[in-house]
C-alpha atoms as a PDB file:
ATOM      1  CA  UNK A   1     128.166 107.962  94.529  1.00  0.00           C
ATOM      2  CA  UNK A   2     126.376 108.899  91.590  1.00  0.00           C
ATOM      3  CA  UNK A   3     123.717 107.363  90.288  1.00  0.00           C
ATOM      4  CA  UNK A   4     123.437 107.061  86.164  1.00  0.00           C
ATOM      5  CA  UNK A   5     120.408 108.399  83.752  1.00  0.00           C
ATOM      6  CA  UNK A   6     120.184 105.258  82.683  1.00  0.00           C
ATOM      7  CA  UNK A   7     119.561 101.439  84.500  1.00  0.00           C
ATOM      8  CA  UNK A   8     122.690  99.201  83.460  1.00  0.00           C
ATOM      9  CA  UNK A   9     122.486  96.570  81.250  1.00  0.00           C
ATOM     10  CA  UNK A  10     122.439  93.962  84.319  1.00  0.00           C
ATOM     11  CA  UNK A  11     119.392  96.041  85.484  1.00  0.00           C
ATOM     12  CA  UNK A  12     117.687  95.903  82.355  1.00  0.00           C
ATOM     13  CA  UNK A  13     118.018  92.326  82.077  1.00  0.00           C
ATOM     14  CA  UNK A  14     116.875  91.734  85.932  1.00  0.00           C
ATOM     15  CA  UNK A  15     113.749  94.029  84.700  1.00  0.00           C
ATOM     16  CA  UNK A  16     113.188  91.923  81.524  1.00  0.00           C
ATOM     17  CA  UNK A  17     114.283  88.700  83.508  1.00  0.00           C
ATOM     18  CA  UNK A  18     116.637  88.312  79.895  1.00  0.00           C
ATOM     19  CA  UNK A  19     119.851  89.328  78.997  1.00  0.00           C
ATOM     20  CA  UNK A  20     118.913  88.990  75.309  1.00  0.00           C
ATOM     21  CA  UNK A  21     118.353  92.067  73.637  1.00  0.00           C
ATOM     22  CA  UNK A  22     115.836  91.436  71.542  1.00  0.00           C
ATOM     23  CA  UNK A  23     113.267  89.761  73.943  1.00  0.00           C
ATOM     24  CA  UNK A  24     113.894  92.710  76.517  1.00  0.00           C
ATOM     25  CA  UNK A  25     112.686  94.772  73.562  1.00  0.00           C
ATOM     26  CA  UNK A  26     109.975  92.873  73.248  1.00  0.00           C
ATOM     27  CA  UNK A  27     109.140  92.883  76.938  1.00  0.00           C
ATOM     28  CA  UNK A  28     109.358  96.646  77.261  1.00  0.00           C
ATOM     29  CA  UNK A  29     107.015  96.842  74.218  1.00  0.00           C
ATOM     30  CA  UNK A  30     104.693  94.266  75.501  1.00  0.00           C
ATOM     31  CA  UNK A  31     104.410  96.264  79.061  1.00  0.00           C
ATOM     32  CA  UNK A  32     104.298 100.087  77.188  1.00  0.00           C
ATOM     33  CA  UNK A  33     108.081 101.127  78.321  1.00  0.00           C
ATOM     34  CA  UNK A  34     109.777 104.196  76.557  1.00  0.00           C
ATOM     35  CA  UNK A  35     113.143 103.186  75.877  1.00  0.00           C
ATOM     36  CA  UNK A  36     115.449 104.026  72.393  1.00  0.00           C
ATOM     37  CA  UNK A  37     118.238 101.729  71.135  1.00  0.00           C
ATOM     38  CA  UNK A  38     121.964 101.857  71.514  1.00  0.00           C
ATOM     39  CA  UNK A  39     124.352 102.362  68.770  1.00  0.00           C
ATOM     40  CA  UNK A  40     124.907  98.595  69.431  1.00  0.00           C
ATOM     41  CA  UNK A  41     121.111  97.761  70.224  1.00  0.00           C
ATOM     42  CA  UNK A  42     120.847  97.877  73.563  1.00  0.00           C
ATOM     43  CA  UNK A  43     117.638  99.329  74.939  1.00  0.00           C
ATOM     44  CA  UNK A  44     118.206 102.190  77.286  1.00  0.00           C
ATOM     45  CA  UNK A  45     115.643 103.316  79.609  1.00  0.00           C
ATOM     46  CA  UNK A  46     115.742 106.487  81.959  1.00  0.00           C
ATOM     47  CA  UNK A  47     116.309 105.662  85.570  1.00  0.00           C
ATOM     48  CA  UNK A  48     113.720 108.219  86.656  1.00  0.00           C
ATOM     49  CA  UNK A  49     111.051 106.547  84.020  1.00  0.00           C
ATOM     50  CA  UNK A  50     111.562 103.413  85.305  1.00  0.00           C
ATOM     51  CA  UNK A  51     111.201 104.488  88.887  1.00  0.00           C
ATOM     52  CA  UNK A  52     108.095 106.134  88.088  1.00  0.00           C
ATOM     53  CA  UNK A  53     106.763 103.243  86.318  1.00  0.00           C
ATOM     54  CA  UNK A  54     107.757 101.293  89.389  1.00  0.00           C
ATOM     55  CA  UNK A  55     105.601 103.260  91.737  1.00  0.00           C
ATOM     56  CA  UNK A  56     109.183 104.229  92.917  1.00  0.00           C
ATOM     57  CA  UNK A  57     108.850 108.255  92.369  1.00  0.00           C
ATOM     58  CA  UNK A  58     106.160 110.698  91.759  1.00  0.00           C
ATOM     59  CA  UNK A  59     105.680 111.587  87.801  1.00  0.00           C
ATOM     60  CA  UNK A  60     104.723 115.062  88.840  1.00  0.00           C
ATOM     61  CA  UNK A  61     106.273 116.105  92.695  1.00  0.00           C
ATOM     62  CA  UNK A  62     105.287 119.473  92.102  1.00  0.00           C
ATOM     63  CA  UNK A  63     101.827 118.430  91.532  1.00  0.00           C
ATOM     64  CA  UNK A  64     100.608 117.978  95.159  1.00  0.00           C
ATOM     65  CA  UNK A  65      98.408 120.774  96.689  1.00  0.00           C
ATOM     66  CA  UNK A  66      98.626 121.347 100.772  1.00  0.00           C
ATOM     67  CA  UNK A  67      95.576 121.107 102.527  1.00  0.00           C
ATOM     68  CA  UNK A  68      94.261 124.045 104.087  1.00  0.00           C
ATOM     69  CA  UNK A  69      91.050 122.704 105.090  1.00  0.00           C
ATOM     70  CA  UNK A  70      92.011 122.893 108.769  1.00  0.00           C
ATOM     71  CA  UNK A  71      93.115 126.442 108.577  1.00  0.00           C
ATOM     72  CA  UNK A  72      90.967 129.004 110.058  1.00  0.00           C
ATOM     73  CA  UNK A  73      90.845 132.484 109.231  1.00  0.00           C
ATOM     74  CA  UNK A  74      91.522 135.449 112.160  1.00  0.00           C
END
């Protein structure tokens, strides 16, 4: 199954706990989300933003460094 780019409306409004538009604007503005607006006004947030914001994914998995300082040299 494929996941979306975007959460669902129903997962927006279990984020904002609000299925009105306009106060889950005001929620993601009141919390610093980035989100743009629907044709019809519905605020639509990235699925991989909102698992990084959730702790959920790494913002940077590229940006971890091994550690060598158990390696010895021959």
């Amino acid at each position: 199954m494929r996941t979306s780019t975007f959460l669902s409306p129903d997962e927006i409004a279990d984020l904002t706990d609000t299925p009105v538009k306009a106060l889950q604007c005001r929620w993601l503005d009141q919390k610093g989300w980035i989100y743009t607006l629907s044709r019809m006004g519905n605020p639509k947030v990235l699925r991989s933003y909102a698992e990084q914001k959730l702790g959920m994914a790494s913002a940077h998995p590229g940006d971890s460094e091994p550690d060598f300082t158990d390696w010895t040299t021959a």
